[in-house]
N, C-alpha and C. Protein backbone atom coordinates (compact mmCIF):
# COMPACT_ATOMS: atom_id res chain seq x y z
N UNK A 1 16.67 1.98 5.78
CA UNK A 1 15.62 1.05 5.47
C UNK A 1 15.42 0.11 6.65
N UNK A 2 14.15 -0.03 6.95
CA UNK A 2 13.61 -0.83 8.38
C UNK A 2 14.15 -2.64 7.75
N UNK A 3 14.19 -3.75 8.62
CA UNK A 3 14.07 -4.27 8.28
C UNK A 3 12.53 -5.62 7.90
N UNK A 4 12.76 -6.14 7.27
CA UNK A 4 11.13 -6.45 6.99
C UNK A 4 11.23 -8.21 8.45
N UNK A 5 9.79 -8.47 8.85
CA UNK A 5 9.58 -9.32 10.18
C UNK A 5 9.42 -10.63 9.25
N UNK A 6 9.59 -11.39 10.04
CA UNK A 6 9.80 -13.22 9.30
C UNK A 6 7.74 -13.26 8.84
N UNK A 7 6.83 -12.36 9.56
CA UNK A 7 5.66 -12.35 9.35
C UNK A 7 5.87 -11.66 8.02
N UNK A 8 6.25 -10.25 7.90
CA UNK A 8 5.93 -9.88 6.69
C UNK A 8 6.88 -10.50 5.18
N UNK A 9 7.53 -10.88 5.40
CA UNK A 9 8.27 -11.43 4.20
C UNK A 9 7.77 -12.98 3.70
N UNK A 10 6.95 -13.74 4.92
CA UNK A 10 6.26 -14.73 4.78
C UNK A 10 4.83 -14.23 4.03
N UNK A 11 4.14 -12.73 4.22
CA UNK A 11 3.12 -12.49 3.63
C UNK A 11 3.69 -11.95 2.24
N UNK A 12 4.09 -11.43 1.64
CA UNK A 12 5.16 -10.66 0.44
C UNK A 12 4.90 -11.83 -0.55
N UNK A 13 5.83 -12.91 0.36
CA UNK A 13 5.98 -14.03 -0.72
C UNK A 13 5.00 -14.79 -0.57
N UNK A 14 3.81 -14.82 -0.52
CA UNK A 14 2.69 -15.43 -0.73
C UNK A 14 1.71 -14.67 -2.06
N UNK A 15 2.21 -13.35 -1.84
CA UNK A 15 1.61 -13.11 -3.09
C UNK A 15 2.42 -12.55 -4.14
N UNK A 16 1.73 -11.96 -5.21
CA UNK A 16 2.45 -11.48 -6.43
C UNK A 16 2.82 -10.29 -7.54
N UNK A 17 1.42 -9.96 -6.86
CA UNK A 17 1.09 -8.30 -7.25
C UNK A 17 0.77 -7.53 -6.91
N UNK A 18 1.05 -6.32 -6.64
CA UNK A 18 0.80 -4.90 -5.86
C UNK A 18 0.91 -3.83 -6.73
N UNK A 19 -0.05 -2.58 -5.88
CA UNK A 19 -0.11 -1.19 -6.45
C UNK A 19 0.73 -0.74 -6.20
N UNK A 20 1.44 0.14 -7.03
CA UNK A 20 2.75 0.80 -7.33
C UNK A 20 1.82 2.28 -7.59
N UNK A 21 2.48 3.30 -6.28
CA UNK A 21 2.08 4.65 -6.29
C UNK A 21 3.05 5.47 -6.83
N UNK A 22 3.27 6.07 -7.53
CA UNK A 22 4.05 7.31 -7.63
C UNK A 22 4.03 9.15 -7.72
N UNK A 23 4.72 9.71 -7.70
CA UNK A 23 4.54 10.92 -7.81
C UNK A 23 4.90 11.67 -9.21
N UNK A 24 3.90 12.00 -9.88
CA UNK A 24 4.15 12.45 -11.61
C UNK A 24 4.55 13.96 -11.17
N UNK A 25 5.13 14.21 -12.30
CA UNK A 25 5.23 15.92 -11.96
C UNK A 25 3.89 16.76 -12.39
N UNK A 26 2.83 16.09 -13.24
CA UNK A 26 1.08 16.40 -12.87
C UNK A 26 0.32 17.02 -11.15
N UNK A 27 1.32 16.17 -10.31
CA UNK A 27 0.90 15.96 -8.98
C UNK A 27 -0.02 15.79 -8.60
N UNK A 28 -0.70 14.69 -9.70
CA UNK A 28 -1.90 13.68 -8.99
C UNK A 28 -0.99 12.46 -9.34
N UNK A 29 -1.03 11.74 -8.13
CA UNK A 29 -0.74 10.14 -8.09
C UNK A 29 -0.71 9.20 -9.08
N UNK A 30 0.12 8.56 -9.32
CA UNK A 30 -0.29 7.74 -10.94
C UNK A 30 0.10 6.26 -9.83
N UNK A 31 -1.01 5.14 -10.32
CA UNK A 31 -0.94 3.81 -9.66
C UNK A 31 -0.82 2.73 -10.95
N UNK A 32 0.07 1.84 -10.94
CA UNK A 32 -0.24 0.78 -11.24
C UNK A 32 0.02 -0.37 -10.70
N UNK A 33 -0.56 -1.57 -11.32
CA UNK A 33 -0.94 -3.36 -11.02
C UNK A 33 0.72 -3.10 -11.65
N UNK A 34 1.86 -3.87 -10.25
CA UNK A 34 2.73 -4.34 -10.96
C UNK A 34 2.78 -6.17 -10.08
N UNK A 35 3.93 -6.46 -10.78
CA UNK A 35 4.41 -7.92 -10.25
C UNK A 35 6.05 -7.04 -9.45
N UNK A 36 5.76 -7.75 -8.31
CA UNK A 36 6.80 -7.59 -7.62
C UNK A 36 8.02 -9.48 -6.72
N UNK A 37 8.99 -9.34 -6.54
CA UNK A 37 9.62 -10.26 -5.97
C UNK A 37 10.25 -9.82 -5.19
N UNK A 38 10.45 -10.52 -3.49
CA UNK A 38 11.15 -10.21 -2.71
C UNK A 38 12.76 -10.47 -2.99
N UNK A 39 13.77 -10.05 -2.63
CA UNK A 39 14.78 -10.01 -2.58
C UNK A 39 15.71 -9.47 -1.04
N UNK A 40 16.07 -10.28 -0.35
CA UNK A 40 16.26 -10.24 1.04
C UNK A 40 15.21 -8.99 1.66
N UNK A 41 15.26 -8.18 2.04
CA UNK A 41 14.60 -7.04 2.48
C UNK A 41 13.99 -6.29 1.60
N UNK A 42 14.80 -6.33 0.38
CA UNK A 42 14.06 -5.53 -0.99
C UNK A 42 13.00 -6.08 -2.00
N UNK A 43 12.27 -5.61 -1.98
CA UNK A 43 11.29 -5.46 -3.32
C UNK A 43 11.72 -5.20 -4.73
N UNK A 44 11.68 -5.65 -5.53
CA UNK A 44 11.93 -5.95 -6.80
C UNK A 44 10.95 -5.67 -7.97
N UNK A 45 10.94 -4.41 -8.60
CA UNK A 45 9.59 -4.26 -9.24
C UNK A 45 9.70 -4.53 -10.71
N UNK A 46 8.93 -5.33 -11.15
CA UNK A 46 9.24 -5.60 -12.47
C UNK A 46 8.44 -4.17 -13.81
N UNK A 47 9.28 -4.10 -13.82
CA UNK A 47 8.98 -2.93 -15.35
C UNK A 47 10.31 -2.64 -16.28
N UNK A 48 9.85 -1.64 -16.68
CA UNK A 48 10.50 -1.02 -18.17
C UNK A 48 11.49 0.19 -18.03
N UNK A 49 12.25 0.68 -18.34
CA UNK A 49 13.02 1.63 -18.49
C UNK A 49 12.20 2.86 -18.74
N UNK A 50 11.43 2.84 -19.95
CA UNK A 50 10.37 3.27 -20.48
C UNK A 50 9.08 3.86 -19.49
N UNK A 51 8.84 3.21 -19.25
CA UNK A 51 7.55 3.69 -18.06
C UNK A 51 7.90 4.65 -17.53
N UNK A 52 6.40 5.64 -17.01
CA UNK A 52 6.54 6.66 -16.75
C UNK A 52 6.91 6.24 -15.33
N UNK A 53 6.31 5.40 -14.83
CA UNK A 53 6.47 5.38 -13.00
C UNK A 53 7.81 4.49 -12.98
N UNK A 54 8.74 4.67 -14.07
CA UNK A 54 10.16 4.14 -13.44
C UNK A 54 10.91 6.08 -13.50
N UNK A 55 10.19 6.12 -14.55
CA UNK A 55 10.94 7.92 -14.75
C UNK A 55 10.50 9.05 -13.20
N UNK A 56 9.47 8.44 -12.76
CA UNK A 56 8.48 9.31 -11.45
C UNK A 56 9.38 9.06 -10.79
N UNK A 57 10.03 7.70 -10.46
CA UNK A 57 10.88 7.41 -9.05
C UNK A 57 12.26 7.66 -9.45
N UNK A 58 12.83 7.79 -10.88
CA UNK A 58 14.15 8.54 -11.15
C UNK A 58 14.10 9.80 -10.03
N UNK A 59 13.08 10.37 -10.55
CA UNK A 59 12.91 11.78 -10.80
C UNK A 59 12.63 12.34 -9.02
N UNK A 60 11.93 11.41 -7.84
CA UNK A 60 11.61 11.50 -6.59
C UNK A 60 12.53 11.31 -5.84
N UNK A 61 12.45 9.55 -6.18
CA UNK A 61 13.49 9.02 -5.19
C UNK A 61 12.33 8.48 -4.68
N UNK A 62 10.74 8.11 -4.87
CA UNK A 62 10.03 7.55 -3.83
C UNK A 62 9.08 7.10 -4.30
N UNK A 63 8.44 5.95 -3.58
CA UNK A 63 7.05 4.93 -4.33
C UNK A 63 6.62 4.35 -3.21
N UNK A 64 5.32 4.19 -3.30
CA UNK A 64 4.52 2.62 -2.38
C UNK A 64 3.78 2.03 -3.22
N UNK A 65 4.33 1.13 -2.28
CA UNK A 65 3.51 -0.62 -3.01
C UNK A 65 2.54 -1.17 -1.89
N UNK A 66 1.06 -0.75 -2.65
CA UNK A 66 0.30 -1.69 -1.50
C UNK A 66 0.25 -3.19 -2.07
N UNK A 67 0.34 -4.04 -0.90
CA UNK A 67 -0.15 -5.57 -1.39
C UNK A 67 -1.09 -5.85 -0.70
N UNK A 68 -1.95 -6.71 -1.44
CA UNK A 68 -3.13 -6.76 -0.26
C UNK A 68 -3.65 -8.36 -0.45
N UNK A 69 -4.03 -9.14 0.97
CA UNK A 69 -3.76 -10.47 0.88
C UNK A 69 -5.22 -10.87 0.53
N UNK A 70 -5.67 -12.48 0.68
CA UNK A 70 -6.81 -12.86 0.66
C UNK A 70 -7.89 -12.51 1.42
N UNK A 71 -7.35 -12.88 2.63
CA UNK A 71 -7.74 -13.48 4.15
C UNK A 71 -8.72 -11.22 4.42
N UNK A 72 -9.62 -11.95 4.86
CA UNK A 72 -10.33 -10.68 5.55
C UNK A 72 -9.56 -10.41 6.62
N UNK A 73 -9.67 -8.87 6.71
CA UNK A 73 -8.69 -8.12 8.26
C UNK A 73 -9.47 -8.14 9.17
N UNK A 74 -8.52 -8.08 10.27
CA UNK A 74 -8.61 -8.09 11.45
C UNK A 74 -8.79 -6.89 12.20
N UNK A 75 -9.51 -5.90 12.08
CA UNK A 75 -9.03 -4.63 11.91
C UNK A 75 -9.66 -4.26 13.17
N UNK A 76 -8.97 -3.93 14.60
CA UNK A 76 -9.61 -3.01 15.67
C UNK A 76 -9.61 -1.98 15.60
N UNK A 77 -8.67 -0.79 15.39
CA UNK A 77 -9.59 0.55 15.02
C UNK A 77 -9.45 0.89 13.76
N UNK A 78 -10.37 1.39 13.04
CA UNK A 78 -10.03 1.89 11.76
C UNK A 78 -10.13 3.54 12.70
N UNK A 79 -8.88 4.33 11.52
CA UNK A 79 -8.98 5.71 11.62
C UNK A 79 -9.63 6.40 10.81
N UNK A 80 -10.48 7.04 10.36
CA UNK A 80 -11.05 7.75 9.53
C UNK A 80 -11.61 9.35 9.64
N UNK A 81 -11.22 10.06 8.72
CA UNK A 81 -11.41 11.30 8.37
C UNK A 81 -12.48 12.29 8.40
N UNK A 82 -12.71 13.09 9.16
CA UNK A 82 -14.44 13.38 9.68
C UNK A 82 -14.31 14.40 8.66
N UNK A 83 -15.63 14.75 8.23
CA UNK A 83 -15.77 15.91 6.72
C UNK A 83 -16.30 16.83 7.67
N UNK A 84 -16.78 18.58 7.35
CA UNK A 84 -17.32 18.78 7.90
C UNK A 84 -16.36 20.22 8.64
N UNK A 85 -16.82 20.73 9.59
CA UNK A 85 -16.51 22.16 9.72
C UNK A 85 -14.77 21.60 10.23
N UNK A 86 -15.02 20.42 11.41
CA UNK A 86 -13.77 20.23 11.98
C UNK A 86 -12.76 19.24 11.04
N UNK A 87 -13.23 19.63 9.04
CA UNK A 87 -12.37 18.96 8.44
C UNK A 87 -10.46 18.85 8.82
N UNK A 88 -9.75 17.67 8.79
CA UNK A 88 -8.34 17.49 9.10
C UNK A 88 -8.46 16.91 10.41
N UNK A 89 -9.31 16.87 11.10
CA UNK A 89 -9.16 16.60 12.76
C UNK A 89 -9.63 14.67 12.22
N UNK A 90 -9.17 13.85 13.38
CA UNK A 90 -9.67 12.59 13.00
C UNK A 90 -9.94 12.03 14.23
N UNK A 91 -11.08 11.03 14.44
CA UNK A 91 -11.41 10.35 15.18
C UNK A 91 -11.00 8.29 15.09
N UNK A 92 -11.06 7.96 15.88
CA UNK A 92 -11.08 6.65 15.91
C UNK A 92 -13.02 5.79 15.95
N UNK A 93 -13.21 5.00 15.28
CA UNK A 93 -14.11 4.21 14.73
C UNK A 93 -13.71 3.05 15.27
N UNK A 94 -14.20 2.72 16.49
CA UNK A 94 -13.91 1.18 16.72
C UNK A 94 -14.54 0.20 16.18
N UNK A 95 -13.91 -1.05 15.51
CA UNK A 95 -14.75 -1.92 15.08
C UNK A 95 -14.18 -3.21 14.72
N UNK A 96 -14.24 -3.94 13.82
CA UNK A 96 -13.67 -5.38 13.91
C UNK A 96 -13.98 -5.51 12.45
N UNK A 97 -12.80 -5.96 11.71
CA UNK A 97 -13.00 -6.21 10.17
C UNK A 97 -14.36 -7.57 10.12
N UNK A 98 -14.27 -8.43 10.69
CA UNK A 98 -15.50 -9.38 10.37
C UNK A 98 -16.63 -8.07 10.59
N UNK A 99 -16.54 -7.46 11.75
CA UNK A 99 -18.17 -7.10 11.81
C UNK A 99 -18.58 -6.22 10.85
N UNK A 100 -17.36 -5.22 10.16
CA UNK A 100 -17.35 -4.45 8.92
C UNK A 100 -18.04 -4.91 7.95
N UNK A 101 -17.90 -6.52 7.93
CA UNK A 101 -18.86 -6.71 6.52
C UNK A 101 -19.53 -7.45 6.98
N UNK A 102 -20.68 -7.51 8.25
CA UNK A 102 -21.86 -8.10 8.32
C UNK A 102 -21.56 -9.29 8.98
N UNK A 103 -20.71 -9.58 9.43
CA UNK A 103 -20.52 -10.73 10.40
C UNK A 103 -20.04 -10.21 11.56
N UNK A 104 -20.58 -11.23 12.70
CA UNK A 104 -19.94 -10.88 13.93
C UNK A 104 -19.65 -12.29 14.77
């Protein structure tokens, strides 16, 4: 396990809730809104014994948690996925999260 930067554990604990991904044995993705707490380097997910996405990560061994903050990104390249004959191949999209939504 990496360890987490005095930036990201300062962003973590600013907020409170994140998507929780898992892997069902369906093998489409099951997500939910959980509440999470930091705990030195670890994440702390609050649920049930019961739940299926505590039984998914018995059963894996694996999950992500997106959190996602207030503040608009900063974003210089986005990567994105070209459709199309040369589907799987990817290009870079330069751009700037302000100008993404109409500001520059």
């Amino acid at each position: 396990m990496t360890a987490l930067t005095p930036r990201l554990r300062g962003f973590l604990d600013s907020q409170i809730v994140g998507v929780l991904a898992t892997d069902p044995p369906q093998g489409h993705p099951r997500q939910s809104v959980v509440y999470y707490v930091r705990d030195g380097d670890r994440l702390l997910i609050s649920s049930v014994t019961e739940r299926r996405k505590v039984a998914d990560v018995e059963r894996t061994g694996w999950a992500s948690l997106c959190v996602v903050g207030k503040e608009r990104p900063s974003v210089r390249d986005v990567l994105m996925a070209r459709r199309g004959p040369d589907r799987g191949h990817r290009h870079r999209d330069r751009g700037c999260g302000a100008a993404l939504h109409g500001q520059r």
